[in-house]
C-alpha atoms as a PDB file:
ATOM      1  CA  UNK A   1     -40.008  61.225   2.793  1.00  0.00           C
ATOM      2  CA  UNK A   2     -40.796  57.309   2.162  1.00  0.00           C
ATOM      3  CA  UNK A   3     -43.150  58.115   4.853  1.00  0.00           C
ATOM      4  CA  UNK A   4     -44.758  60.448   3.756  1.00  0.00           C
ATOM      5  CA  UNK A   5     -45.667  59.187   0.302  1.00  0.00           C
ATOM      6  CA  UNK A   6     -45.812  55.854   1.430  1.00  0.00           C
ATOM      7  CA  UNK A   7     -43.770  54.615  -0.906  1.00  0.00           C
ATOM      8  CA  UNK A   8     -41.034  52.610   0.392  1.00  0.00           C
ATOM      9  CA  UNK A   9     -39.025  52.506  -2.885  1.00  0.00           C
ATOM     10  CA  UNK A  10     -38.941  55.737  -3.440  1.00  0.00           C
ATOM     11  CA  UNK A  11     -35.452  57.548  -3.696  1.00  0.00           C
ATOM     12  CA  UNK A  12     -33.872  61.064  -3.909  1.00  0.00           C
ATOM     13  CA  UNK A  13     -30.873  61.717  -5.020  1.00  0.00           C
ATOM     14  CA  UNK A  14     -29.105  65.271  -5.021  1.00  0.00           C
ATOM     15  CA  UNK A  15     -26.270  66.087  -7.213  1.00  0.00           C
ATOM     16  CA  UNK A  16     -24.350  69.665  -7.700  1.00  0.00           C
ATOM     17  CA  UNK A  17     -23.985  71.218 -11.344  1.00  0.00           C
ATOM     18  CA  UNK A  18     -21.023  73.721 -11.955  1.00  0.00           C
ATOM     19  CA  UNK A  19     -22.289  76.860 -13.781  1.00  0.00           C
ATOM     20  CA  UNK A  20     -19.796  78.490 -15.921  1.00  0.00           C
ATOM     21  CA  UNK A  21     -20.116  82.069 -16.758  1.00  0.00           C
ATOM     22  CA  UNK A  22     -18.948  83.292 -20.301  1.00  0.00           C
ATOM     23  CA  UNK A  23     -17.745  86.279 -19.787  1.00  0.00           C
ATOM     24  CA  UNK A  24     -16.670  88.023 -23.225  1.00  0.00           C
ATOM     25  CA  UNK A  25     -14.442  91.016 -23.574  1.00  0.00           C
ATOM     26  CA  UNK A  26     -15.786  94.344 -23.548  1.00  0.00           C
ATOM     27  CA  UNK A  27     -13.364  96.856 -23.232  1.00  0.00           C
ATOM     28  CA  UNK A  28     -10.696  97.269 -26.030  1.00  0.00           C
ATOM     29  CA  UNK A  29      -8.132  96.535 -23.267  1.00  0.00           C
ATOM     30  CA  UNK A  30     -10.317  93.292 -21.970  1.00  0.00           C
ATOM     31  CA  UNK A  31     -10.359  91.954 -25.311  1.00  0.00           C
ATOM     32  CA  UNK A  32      -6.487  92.818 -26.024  1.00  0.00           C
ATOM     33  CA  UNK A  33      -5.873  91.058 -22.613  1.00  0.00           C
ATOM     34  CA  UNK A  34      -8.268  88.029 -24.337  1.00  0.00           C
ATOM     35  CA  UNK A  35      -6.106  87.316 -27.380  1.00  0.00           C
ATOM     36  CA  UNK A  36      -2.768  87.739 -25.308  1.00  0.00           C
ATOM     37  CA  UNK A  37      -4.037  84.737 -22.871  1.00  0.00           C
ATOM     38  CA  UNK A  38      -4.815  83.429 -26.433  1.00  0.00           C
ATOM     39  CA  UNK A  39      -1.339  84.357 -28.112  1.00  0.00           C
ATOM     40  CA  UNK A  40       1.642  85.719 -25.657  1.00  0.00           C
ATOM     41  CA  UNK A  41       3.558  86.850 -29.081  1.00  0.00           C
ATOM     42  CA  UNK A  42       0.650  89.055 -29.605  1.00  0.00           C
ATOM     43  CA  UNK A  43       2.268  91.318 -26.642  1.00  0.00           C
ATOM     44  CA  UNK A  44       5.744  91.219 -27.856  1.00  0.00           C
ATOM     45  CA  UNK A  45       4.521  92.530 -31.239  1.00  0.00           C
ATOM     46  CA  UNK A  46       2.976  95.136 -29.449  1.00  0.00           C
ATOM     47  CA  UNK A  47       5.716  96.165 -28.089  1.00  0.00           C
ATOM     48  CA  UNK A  48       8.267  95.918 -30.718  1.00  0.00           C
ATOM     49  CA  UNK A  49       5.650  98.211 -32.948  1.00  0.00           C
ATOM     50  CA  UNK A  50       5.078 100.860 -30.276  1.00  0.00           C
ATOM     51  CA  UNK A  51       1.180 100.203 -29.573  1.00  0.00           C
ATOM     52  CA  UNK A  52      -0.799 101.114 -26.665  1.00  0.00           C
ATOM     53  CA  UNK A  53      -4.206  99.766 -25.763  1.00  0.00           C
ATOM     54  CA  UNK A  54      -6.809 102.253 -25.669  1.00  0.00           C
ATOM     55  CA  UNK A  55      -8.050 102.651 -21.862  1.00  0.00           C
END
């Protein structure tokens, strides 16, 4: 490439860049699942009072 532009300072450099999706909660289960990872008590209180996720 320095031969080509004839430029014999010129330099590349290549680096990588991580994407990160954002993936938000859609379902009413996704976003129960969400607030557990968030909260693991959240579950137990669940249970204790009987509720089910709507599928």
């Amino acid at each position: 490439m320095q031969k080509k532009a004839r430029n014999p300072a010129l330099q590349l450099s290549l680096g990588a860049v991580e994407i990160v999706e954002n993936h938000r909660p859609y379902t009413n289960r996704q976003k129960f699942e969400y607030l557990c990872q968030q909260n693991p008590s959240l579950l137990t209180l669940a249970d204790k009072l009987g509720l089910e996720v709507d599928h």
